[in-house]
PDB file of N, CA and C in Angstrom:
ATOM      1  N   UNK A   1      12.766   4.228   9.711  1.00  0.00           N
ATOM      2  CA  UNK A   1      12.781   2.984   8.971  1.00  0.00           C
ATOM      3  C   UNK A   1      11.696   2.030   9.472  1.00  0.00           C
ATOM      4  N   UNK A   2      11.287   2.200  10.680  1.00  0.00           N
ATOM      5  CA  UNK A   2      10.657   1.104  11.363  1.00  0.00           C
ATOM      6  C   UNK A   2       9.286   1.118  10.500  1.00  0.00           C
ATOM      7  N   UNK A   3       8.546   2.687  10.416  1.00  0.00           N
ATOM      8  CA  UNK A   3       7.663   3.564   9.937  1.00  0.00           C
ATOM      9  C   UNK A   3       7.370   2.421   8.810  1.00  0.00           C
ATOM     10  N   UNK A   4       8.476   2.720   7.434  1.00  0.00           N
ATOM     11  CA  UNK A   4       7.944   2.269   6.269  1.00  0.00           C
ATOM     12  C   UNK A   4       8.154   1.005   6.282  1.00  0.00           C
ATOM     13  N   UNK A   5       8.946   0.197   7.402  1.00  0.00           N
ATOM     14  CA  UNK A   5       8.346  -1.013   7.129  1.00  0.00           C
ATOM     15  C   UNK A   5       7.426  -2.115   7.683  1.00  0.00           C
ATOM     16  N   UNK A   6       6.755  -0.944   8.917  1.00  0.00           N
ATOM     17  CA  UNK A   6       5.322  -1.107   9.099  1.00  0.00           C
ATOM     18  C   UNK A   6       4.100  -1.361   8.036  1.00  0.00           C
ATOM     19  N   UNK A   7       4.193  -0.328   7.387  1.00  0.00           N
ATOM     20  CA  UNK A   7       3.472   0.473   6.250  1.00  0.00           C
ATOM     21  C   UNK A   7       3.715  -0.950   5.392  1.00  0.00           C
ATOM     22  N   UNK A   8       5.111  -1.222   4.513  1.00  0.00           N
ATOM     23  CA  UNK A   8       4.736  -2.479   3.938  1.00  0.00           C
ATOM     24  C   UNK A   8       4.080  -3.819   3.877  1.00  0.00           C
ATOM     25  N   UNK A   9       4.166  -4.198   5.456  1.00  0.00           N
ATOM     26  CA  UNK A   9       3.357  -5.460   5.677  1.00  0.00           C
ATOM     27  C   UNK A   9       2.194  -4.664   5.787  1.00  0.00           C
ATOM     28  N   UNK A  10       1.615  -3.052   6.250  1.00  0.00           N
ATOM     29  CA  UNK A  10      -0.088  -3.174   6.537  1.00  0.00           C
ATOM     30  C   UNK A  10      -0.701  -3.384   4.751  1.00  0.00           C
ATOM     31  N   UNK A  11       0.401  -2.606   4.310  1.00  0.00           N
ATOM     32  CA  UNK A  11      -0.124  -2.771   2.706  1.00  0.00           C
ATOM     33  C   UNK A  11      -0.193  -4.108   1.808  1.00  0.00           C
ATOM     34  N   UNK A  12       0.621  -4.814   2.354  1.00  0.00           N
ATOM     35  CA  UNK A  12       0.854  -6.565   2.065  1.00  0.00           C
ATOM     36  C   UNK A  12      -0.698  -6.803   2.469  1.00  0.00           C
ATOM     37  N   UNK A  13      -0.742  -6.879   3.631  1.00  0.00           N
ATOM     38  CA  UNK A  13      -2.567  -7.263   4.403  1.00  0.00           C
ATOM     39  C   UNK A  13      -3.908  -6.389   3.276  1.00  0.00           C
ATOM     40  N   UNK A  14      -3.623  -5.178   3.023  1.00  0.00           N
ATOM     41  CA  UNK A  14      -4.870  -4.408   2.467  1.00  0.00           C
ATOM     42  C   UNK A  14      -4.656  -5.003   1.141  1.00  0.00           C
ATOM     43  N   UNK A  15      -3.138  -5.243   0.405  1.00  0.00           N
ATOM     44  CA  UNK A  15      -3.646  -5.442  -0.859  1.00  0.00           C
ATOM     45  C   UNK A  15      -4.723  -6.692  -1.385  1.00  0.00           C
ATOM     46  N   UNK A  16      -3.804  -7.501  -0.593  1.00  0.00           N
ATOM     47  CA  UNK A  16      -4.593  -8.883  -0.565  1.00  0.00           C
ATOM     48  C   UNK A  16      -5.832  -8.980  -0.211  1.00  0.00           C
ATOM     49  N   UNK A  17      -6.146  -7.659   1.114  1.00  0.00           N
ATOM     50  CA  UNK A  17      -8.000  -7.963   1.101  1.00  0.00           C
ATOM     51  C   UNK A  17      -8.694  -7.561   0.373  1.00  0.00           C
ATOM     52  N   UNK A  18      -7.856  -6.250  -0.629  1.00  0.00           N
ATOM     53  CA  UNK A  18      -8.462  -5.681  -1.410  1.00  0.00           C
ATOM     54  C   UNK A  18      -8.878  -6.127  -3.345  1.00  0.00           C
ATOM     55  N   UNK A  19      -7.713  -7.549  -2.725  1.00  0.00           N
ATOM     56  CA  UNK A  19      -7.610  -7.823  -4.705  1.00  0.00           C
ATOM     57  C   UNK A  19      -7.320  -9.401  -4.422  1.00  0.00           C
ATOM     58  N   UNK A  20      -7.164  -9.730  -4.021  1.00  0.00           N
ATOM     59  CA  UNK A  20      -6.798 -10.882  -3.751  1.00  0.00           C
ATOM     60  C   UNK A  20      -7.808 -11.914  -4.099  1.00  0.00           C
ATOM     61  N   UNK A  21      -9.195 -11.423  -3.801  1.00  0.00           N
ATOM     62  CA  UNK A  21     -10.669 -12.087  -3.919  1.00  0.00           C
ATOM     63  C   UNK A  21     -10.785 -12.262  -5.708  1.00  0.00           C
ATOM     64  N   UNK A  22      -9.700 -11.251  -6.170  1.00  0.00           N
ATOM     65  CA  UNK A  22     -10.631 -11.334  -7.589  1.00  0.00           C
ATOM     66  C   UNK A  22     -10.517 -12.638  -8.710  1.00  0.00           C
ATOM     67  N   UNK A  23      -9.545 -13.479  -7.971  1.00  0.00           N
ATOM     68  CA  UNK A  23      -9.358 -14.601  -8.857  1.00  0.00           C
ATOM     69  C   UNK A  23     -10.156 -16.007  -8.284  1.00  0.00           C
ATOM     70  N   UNK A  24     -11.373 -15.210  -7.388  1.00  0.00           N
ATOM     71  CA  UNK A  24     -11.999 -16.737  -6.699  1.00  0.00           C
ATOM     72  C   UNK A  24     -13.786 -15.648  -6.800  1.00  0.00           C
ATOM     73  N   UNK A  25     -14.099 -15.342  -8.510  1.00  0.00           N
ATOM     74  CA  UNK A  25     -15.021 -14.727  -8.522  1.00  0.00           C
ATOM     75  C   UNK A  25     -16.472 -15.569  -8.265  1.00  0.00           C
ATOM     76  N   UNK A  26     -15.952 -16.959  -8.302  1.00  0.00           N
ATOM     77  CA  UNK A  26     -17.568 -17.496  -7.778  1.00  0.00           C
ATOM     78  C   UNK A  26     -17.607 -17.778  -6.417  1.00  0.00           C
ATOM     79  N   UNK A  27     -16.526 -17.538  -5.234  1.00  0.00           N
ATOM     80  CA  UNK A  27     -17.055 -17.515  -4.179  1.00  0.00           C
ATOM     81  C   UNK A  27     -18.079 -16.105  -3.934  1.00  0.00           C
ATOM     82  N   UNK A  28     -18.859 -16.518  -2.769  1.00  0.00           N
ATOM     83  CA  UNK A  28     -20.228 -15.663  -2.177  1.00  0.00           C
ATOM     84  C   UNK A  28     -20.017 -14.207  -1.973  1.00  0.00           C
ATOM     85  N   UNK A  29     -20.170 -13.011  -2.329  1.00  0.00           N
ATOM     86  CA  UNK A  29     -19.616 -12.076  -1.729  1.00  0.00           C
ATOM     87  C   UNK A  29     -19.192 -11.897  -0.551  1.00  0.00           C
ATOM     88  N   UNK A  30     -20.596 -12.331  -0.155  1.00  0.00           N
ATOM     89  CA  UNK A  30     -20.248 -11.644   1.809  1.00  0.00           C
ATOM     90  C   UNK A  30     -19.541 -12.793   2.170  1.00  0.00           C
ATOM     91  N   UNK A  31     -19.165 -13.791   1.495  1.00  0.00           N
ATOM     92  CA  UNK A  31     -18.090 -14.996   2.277  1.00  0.00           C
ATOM     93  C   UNK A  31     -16.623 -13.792   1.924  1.00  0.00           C
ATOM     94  N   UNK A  32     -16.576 -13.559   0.548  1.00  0.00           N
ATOM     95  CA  UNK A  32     -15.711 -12.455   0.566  1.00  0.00           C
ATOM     96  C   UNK A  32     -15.657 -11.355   1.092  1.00  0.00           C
ATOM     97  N   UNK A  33     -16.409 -10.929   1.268  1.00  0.00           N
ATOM     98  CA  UNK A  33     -16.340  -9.268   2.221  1.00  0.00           C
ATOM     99  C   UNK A  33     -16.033  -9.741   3.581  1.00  0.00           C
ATOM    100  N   UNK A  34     -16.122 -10.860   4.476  1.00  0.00           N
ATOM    101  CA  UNK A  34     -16.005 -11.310   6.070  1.00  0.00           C
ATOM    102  C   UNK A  34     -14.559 -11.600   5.530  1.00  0.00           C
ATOM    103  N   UNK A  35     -14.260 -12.703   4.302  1.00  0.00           N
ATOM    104  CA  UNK A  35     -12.774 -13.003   4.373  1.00  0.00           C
ATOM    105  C   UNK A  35     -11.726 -11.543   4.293  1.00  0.00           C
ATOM    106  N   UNK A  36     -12.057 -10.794   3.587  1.00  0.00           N
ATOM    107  CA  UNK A  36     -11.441  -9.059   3.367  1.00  0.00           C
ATOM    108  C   UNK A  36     -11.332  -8.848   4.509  1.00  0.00           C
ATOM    109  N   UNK A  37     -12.491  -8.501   5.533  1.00  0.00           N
ATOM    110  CA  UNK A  37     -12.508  -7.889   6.663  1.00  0.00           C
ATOM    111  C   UNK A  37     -11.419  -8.410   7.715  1.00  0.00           C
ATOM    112  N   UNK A  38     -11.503  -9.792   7.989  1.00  0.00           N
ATOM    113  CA  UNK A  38      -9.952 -10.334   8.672  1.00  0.00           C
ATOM    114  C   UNK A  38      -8.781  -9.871   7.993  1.00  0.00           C
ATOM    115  N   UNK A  39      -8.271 -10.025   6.926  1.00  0.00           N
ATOM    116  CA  UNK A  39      -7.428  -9.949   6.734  1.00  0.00           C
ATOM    117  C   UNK A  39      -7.032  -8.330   6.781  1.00  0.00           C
ATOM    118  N   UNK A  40      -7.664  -7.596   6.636  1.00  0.00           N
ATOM    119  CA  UNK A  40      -7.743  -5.943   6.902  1.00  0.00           C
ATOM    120  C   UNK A  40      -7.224  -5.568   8.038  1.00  0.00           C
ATOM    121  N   UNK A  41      -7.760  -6.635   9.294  1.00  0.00           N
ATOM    122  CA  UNK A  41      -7.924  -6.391  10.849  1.00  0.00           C
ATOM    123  C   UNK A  41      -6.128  -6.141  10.952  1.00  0.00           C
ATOM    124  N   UNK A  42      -5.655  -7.203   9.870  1.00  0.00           N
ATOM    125  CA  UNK A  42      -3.809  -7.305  10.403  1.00  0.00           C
ATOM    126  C   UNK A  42      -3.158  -6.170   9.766  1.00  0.00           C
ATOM    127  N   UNK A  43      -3.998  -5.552   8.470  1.00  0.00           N
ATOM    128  CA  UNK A  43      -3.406  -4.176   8.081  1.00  0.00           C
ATOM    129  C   UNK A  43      -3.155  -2.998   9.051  1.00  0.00           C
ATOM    130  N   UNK A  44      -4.529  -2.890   9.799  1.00  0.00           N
ATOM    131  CA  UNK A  44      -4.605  -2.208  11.034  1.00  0.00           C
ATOM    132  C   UNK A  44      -3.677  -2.451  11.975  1.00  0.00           C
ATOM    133  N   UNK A  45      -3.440  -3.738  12.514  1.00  0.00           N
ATOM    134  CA  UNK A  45      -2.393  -3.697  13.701  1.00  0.00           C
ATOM    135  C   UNK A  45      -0.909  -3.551  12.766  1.00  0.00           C
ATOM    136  N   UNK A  46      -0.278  -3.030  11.844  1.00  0.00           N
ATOM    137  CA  UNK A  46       0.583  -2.232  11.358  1.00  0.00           C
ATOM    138  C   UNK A  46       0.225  -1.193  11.188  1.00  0.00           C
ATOM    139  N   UNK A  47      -0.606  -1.233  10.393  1.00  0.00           N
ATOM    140  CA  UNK A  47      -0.645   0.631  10.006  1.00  0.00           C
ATOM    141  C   UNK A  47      -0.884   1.420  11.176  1.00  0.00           C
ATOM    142  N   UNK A  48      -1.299   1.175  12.185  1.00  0.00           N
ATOM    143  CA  UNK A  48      -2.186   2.447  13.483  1.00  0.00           C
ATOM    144  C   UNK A  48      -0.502   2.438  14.023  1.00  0.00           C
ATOM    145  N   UNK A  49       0.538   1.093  14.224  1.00  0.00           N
ATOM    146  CA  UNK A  49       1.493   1.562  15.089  1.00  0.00           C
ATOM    147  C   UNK A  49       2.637   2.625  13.981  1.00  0.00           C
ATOM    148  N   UNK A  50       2.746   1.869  12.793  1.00  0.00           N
ATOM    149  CA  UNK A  50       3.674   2.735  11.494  1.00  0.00           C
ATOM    150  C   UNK A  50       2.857   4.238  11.902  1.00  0.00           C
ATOM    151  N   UNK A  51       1.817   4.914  11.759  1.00  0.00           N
ATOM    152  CA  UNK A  51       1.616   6.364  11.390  1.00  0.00           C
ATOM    153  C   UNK A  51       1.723   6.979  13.045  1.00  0.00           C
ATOM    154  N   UNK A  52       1.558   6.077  14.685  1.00  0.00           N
ATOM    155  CA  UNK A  52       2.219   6.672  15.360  1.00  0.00           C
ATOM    156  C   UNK A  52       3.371   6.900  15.717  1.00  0.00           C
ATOM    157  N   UNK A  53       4.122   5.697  15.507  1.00  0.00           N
ATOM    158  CA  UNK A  53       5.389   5.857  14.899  1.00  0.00           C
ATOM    159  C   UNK A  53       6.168   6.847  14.358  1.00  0.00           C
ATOM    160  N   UNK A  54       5.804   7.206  12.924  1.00  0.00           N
ATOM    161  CA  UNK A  54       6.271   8.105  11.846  1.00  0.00           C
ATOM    162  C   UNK A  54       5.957   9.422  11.972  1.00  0.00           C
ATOM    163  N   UNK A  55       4.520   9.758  12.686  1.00  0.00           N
ATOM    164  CA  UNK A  55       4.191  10.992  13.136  1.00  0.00           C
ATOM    165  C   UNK A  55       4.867  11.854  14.511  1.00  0.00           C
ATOM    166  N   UNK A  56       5.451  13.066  13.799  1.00  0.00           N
ATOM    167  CA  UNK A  56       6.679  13.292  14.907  1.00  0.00           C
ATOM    168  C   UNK A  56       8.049  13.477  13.263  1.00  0.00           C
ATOM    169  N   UNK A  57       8.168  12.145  13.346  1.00  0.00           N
ATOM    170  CA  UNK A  57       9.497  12.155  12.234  1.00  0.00           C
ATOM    171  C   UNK A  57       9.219  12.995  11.337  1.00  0.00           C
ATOM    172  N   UNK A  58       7.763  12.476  10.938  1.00  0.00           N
ATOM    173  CA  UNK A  58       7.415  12.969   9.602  1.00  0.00           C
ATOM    174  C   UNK A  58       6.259  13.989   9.496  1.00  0.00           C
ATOM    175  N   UNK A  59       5.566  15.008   8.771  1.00  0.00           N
ATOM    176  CA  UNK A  59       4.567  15.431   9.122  1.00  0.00           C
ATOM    177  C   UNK A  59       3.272  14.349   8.362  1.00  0.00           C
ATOM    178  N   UNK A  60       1.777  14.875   8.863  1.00  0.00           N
ATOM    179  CA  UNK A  60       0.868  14.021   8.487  1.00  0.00           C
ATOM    180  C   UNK A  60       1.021  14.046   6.704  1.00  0.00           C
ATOM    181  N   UNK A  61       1.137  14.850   6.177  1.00  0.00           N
ATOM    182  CA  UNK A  61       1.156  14.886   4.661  1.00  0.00           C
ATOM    183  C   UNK A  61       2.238  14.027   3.862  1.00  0.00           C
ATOM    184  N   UNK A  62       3.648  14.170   4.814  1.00  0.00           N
ATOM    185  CA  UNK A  62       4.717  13.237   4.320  1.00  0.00           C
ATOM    186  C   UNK A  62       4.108  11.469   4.476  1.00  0.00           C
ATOM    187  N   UNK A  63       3.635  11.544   5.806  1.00  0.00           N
ATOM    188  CA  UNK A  63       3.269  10.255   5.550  1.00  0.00           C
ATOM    189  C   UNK A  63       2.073   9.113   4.916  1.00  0.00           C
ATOM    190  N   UNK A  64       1.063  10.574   4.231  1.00  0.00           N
ATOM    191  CA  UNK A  64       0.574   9.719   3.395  1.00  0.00           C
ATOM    192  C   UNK A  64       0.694   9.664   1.990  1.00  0.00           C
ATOM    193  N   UNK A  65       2.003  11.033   1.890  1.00  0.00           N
ATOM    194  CA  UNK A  65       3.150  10.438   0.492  1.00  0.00           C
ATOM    195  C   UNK A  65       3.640   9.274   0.732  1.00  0.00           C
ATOM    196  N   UNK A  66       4.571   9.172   1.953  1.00  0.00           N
ATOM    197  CA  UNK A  66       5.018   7.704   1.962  1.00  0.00           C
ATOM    198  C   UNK A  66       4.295   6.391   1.725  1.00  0.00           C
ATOM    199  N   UNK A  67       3.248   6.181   2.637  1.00  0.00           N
ATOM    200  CA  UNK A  67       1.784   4.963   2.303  1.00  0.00           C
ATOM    201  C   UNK A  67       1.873   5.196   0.757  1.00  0.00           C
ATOM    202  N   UNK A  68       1.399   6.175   0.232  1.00  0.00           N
ATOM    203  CA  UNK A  68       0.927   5.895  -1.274  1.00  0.00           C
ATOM    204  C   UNK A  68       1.921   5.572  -2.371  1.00  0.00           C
ATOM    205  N   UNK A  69       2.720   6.250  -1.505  1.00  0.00           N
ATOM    206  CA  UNK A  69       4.263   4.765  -3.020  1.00  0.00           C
ATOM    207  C   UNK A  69       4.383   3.551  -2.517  1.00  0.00           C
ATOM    208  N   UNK A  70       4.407   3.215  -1.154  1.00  0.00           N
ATOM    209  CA  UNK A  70       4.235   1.636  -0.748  1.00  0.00           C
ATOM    210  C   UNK A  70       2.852   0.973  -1.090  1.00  0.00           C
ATOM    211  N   UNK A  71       2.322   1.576  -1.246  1.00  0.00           N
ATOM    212  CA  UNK A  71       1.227   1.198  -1.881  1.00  0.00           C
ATOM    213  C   UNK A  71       1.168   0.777  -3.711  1.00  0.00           C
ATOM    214  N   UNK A  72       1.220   1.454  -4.100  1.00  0.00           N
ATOM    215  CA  UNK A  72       1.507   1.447  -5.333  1.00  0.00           C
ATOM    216  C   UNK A  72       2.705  -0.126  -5.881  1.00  0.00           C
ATOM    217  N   UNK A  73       3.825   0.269  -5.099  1.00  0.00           N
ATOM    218  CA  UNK A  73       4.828  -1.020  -4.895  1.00  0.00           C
ATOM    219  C   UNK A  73       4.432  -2.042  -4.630  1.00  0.00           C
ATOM    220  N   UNK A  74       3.950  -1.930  -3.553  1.00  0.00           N
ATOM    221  CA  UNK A  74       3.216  -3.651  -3.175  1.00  0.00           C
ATOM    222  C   UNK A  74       2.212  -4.158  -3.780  1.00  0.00           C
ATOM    223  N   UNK A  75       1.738  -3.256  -4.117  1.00  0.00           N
ATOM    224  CA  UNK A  75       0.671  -3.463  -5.487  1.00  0.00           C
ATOM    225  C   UNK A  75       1.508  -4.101  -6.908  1.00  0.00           C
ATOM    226  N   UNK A  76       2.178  -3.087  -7.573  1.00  0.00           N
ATOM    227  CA  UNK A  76       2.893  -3.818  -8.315  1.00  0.00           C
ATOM    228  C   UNK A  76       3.504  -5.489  -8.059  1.00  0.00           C
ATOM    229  N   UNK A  77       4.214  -5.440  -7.226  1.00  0.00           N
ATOM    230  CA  UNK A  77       4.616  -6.888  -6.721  1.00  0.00           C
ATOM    231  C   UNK A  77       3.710  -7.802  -6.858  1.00  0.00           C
ATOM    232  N   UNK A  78       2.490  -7.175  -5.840  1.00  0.00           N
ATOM    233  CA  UNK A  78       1.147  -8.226  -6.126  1.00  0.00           C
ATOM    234  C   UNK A  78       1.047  -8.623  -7.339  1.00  0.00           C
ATOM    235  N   UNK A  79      -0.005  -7.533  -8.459  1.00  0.00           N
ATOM    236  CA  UNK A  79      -0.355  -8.068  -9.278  1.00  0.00           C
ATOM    237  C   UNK A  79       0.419  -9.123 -10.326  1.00  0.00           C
ATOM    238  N   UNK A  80       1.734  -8.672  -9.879  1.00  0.00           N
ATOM    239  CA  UNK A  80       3.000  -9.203 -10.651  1.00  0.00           C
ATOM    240  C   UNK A  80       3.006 -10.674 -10.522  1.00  0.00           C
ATOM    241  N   UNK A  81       3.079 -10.835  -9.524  1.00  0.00           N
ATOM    242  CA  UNK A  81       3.354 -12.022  -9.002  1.00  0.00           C
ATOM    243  C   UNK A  81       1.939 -13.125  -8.702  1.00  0.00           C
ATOM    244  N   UNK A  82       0.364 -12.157  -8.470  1.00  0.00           N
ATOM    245  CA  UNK A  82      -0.476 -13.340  -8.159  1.00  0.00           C
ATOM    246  C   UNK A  82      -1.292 -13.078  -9.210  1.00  0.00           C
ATOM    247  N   UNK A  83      -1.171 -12.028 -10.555  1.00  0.00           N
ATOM    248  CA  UNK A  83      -2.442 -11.694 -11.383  1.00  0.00           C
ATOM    249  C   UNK A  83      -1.155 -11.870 -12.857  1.00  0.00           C
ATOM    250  N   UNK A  84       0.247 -12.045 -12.975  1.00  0.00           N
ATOM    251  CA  UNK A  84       0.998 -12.450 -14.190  1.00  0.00           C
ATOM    252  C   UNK A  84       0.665 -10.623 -14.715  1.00  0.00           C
ATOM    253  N   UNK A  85       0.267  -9.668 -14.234  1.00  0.00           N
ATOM    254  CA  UNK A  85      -0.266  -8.188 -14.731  1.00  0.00           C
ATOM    255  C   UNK A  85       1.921  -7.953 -14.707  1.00  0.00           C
ATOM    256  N   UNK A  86       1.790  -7.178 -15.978  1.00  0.00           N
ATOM    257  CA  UNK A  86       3.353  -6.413 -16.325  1.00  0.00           C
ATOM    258  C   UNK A  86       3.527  -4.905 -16.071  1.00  0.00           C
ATOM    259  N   UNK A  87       3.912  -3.852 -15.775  1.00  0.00           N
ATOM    260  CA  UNK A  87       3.680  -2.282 -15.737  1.00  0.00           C
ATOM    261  C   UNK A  87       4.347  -2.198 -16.906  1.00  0.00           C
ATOM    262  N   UNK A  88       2.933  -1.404 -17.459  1.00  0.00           N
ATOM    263  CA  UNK A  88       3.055  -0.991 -18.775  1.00  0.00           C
ATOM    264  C   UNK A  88       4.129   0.172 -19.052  1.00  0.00           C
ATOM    265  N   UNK A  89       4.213   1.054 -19.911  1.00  0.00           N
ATOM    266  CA  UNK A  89       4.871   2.298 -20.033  1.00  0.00           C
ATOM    267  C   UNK A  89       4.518   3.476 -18.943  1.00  0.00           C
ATOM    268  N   UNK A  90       2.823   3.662 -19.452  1.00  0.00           N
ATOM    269  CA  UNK A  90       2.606   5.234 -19.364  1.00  0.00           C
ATOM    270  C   UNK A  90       2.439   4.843 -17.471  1.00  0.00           C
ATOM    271  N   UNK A  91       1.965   3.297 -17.210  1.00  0.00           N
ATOM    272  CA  UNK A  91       1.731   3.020 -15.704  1.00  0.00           C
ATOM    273  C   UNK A  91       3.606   3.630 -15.108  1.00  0.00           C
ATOM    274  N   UNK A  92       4.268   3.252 -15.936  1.00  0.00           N
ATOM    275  CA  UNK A  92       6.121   3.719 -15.136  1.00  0.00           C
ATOM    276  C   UNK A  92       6.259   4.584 -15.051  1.00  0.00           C
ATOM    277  N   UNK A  93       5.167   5.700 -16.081  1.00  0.00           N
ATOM    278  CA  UNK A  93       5.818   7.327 -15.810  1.00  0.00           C
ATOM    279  C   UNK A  93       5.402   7.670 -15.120  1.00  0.00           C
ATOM    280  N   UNK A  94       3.964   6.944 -14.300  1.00  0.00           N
ATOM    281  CA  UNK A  94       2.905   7.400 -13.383  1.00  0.00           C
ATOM    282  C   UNK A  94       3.571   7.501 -12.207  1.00  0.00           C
ATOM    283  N   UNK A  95       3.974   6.215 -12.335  1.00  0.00           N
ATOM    284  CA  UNK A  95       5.666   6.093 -10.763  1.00  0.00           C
ATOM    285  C   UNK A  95       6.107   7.077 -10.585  1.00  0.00           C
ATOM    286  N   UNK A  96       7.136   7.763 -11.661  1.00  0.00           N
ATOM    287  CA  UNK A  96       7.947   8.438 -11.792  1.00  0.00           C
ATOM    288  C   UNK A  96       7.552   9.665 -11.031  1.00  0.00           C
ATOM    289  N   UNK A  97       6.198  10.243 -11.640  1.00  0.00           N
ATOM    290  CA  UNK A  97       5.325  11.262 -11.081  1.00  0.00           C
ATOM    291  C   UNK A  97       5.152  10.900  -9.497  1.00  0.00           C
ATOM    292  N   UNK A  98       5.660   9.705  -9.071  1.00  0.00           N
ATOM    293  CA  UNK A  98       4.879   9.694  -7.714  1.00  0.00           C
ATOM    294  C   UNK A  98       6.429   9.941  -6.833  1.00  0.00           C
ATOM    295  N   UNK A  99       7.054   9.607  -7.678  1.00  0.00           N
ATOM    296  CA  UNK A  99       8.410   9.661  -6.889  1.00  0.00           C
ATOM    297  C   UNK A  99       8.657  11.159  -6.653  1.00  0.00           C
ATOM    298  N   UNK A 100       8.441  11.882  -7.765  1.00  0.00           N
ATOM    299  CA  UNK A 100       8.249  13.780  -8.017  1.00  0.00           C
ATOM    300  C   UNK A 100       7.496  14.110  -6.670  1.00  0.00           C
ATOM    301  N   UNK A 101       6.738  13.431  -6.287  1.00  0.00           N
ATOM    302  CA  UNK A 101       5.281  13.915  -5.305  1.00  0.00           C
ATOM    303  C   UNK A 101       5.913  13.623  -3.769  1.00  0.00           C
ATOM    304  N   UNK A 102       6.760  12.557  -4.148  1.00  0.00           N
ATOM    305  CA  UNK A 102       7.714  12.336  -2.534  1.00  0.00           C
ATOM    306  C   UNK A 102       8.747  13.254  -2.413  1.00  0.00           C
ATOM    307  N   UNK A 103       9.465  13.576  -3.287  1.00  0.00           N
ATOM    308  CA  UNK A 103      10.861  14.470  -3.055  1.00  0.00           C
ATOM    309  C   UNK A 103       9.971  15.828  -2.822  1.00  0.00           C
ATOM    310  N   UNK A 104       9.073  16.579  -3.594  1.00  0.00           N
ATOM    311  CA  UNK A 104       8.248  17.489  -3.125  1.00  0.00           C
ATOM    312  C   UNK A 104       7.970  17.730  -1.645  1.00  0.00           C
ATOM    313  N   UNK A 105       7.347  16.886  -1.263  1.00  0.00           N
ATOM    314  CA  UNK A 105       6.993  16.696   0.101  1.00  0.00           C
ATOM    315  C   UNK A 105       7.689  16.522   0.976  1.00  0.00           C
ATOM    316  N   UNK A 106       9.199  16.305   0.856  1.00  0.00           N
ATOM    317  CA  UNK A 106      10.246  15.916   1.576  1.00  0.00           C
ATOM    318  C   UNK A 106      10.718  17.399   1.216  1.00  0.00           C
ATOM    319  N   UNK A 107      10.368  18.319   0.247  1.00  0.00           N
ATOM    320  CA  UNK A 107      11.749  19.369  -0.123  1.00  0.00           C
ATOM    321  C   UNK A 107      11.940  20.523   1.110  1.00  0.00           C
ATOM    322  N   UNK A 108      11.230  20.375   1.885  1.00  0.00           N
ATOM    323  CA  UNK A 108      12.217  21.730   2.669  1.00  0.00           C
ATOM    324  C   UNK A 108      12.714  20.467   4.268  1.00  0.00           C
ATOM    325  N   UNK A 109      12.997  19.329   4.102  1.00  0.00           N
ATOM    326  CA  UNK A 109      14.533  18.067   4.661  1.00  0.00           C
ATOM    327  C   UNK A 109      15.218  18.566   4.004  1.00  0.00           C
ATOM    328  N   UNK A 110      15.665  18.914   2.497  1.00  0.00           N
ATOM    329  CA  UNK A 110      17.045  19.043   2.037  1.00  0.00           C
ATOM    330  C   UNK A 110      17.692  20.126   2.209  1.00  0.00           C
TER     331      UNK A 110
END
């Protein structure tokens, strides 16, 4: 548990350095690429302890199934919440498929 909710705040930090810039398109790039880069730095001090963490529990492949649905999630949330963006249809079945891609990867736990 500790694992994925490492993983959520590093992904909280990347989404925001990664999208966060796009609603302040007339600031400078490289004022944006230095502001990205801090905020990245705090993705890192989660994510490096979440994947030593999780590695052991989990194998390396499970856990970058796991990252990539928290990813996806916190993404959703984001755009939800700082871009007014809705998940469309065919974006929910895409989920769905990703959820398929975790139980896969989890199938010889059951």
């Amino acid at each position: 548990m500790r694992t994925v909710l490492l993983l959520i705040c590093s992904n909280a930090f990347m989404t925001i350095a990664w999208y966060g810039h796009l609603k302040h398109r007339n600031a400078p790039l490289f004022t944006v690429i230095v502001i990205s880069w801090l905020i990245a730095f705090f993705e890192y001090c989660f994510q490096v302890p979440a994947n030593r963490i999780g590695y052991g529990e989990f194998t390396l492949f499970q856990l970058k199934v796991i990252q990539e649905v928290i990813t996806l999630c916190v993404f959703t949330v984001f755009a939800w919440l700082y871009f007014g963006d809705r998940v469309k249809w065919n974006q929910a079945v895409s989920f769905l498929f990703l959820i398929g891609a975790v139980a896969f990867a989890f199938w010889d736990k059951v």
